[in-house]
PDB file of N, CA and C in Angstrom:
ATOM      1  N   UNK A   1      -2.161   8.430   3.365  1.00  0.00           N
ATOM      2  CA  UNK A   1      -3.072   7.864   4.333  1.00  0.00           C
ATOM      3  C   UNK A   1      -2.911   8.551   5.678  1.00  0.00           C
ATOM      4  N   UNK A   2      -1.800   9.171   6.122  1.00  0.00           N
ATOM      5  CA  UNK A   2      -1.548   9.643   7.317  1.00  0.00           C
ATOM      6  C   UNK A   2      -1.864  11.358   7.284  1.00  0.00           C
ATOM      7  N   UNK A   3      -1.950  11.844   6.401  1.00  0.00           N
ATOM      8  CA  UNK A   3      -2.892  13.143   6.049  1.00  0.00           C
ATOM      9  C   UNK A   3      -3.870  13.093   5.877  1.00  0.00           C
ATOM     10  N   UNK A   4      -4.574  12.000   5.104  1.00  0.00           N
ATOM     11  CA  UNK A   4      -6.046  12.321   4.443  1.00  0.00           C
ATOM     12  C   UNK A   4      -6.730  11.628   5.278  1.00  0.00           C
ATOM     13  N   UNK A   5      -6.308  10.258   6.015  1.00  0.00           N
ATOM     14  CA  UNK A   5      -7.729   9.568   6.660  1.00  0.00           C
ATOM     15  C   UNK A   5      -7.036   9.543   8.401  1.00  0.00           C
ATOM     16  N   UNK A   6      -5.935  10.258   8.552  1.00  0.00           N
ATOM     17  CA  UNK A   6      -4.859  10.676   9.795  1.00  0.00           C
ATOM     18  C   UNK A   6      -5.060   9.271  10.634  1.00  0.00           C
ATOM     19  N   UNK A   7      -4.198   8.433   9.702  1.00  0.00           N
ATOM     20  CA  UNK A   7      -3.542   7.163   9.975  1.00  0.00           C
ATOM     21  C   UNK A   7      -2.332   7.222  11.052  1.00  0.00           C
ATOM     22  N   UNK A   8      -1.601   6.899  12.093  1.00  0.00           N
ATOM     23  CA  UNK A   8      -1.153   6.867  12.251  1.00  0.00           C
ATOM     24  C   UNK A   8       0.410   6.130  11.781  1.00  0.00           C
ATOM     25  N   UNK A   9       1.374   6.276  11.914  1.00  0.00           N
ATOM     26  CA  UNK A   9       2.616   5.229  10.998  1.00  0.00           C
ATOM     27  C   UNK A   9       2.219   3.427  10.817  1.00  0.00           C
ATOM     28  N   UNK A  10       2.021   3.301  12.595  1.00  0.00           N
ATOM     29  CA  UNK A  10       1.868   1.807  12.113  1.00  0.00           C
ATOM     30  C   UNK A  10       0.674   1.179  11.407  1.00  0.00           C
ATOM     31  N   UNK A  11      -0.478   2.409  11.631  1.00  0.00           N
ATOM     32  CA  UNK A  11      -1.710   1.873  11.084  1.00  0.00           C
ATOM     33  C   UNK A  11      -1.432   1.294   9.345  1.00  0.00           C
ATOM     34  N   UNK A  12      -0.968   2.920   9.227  1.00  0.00           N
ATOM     35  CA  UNK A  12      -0.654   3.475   7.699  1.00  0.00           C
ATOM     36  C   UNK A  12       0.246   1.693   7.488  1.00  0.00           C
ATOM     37  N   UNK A  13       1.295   1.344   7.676  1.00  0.00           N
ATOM     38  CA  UNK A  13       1.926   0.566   7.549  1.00  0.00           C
ATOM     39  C   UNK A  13       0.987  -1.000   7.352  1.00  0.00           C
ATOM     40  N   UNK A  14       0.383  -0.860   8.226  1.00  0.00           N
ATOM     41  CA  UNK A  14      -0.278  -2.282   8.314  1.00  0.00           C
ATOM     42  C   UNK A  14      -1.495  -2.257   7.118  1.00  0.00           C
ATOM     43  N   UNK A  15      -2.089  -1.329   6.801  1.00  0.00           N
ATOM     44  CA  UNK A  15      -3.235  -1.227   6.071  1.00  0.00           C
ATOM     45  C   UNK A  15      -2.379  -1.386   4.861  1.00  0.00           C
ATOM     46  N   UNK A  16      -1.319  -1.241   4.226  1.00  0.00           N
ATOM     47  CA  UNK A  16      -0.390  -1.499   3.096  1.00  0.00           C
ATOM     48  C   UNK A  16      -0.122  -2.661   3.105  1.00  0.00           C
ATOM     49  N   UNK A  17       0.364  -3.321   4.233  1.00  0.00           N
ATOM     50  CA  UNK A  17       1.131  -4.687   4.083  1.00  0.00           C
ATOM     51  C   UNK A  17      -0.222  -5.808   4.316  1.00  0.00           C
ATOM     52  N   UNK A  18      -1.612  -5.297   4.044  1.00  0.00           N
ATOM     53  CA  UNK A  18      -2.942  -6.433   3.895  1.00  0.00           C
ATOM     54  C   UNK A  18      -3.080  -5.863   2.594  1.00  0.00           C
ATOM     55  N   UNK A  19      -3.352  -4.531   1.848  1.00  0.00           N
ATOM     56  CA  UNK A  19      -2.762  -4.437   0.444  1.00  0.00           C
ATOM     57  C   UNK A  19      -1.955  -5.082  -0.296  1.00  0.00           C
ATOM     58  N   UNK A  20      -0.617  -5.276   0.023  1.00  0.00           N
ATOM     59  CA  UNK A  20       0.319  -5.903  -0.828  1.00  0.00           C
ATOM     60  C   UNK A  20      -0.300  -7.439  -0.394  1.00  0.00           C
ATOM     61  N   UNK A  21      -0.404  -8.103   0.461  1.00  0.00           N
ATOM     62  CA  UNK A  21      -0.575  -9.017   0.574  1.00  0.00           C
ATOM     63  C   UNK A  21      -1.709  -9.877  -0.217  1.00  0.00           C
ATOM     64  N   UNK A  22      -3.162  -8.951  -0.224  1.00  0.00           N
ATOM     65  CA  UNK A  22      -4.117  -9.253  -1.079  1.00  0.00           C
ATOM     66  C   UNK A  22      -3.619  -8.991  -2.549  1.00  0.00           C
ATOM     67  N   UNK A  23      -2.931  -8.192  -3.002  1.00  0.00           N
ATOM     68  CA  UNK A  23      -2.514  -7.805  -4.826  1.00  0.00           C
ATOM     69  C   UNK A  23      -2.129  -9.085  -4.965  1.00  0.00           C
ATOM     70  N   UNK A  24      -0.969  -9.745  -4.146  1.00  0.00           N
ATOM     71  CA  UNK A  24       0.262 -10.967  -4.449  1.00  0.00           C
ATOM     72  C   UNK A  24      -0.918 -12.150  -4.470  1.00  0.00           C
ATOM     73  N   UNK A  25      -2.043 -12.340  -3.810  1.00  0.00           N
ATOM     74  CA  UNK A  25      -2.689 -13.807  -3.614  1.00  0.00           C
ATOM     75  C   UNK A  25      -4.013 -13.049  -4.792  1.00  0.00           C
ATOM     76  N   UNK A  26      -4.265 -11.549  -5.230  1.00  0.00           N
ATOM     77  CA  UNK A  26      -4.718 -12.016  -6.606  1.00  0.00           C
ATOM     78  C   UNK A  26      -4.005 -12.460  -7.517  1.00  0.00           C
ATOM     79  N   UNK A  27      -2.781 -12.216  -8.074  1.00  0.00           N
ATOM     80  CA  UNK A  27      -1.650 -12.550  -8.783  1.00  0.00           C
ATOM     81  C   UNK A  27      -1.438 -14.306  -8.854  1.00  0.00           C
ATOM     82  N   UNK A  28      -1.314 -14.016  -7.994  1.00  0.00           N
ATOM     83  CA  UNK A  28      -1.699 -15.808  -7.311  1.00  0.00           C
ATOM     84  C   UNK A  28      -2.654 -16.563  -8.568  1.00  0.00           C
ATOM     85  N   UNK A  29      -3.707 -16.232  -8.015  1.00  0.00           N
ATOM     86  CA  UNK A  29      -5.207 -16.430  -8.443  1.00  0.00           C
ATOM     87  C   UNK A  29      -5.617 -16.278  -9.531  1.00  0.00           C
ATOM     88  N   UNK A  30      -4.919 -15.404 -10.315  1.00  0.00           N
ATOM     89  CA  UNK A  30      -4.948 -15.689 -11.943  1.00  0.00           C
ATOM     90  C   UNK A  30      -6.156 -14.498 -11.668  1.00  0.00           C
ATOM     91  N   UNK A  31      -6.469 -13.379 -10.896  1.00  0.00           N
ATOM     92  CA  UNK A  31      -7.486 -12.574 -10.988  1.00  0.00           C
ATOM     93  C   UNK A  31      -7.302 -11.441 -11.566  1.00  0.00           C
ATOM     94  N   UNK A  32      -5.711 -11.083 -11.461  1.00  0.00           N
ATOM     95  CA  UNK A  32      -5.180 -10.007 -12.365  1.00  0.00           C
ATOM     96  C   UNK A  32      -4.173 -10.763 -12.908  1.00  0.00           C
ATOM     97  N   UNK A  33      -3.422  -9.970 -14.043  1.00  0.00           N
ATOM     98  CA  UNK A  33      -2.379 -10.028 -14.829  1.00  0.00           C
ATOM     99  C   UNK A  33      -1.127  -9.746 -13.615  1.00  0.00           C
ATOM    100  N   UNK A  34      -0.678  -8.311 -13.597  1.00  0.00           N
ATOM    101  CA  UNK A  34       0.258  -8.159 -12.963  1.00  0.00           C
ATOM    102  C   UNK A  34      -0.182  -7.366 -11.711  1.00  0.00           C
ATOM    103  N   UNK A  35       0.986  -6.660 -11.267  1.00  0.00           N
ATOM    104  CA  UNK A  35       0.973  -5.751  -9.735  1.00  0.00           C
ATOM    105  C   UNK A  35       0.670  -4.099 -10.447  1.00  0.00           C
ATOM    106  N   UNK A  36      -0.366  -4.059 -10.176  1.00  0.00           N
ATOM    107  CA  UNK A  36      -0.791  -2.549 -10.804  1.00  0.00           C
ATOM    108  C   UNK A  36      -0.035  -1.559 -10.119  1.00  0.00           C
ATOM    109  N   UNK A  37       0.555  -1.332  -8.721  1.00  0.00           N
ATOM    110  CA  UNK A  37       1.496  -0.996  -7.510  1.00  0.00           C
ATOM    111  C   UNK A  37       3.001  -0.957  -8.599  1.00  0.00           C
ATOM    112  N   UNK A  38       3.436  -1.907  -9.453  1.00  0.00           N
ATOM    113  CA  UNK A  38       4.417  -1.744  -9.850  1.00  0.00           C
ATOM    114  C   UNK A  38       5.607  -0.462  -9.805  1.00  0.00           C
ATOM    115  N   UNK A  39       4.637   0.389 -10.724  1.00  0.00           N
ATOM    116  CA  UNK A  39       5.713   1.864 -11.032  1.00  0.00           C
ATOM    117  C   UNK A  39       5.468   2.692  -9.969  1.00  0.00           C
ATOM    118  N   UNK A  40       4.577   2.396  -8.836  1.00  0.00           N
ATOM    119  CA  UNK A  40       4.861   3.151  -7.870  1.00  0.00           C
ATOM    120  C   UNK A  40       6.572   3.288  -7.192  1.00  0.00           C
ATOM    121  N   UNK A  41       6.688   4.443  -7.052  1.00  0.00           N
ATOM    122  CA  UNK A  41       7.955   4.869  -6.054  1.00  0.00           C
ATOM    123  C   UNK A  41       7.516   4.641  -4.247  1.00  0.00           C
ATOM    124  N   UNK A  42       9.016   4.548  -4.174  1.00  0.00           N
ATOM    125  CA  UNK A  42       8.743   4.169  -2.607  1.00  0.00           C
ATOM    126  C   UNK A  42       7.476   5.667  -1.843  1.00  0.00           C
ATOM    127  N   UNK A  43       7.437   5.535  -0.217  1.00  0.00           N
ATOM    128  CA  UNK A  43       6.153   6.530   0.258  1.00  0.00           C
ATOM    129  C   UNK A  43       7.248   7.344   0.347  1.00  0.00           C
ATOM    130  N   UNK A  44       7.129   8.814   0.297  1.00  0.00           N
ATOM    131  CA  UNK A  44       7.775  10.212   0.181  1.00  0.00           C
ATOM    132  C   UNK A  44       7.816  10.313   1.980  1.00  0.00           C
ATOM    133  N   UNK A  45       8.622  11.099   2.757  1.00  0.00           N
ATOM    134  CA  UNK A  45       8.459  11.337   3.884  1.00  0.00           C
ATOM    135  C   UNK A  45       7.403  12.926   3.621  1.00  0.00           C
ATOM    136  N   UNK A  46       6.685  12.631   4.893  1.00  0.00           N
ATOM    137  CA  UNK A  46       5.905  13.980   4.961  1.00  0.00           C
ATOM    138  C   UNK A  46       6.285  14.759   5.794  1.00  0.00           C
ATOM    139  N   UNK A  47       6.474  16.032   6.378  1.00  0.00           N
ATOM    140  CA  UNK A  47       6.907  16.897   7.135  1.00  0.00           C
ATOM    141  C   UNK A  47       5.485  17.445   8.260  1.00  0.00           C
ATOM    142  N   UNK A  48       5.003  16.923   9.283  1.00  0.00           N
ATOM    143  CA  UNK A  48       4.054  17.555   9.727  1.00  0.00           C
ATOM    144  C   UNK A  48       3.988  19.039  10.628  1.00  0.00           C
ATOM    145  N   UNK A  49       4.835  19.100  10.588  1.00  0.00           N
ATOM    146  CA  UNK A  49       4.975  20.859  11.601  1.00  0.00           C
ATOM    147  C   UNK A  49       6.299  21.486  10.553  1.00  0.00           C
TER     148      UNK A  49
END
């Protein structure tokens, strides 16, 4: 997100944590099964210069 749509950290950060937040209250909701996010690995650091 901070390469492709040049998010800044906290943006990048906050636009994830209304992500996770919406996955957990579908989960909730019986709208999905599980956390499709699961087998994701943590975010990689990026090197910009």
């Amino acid at each position: 997100m901070q390469t492709q749509h040049k998010c800044r950290n906290n943006g990048a950060v906050n636009l994830l944590c209304c992500l996770k937040n919406f996955t957990l209250y579908a989960i909730r909701n019986e709208w999905i099964e599980k956390n499709p996010f699961h087998f994701y690995n943590k975010m990689k650091t990026v090197d910009f210069m």
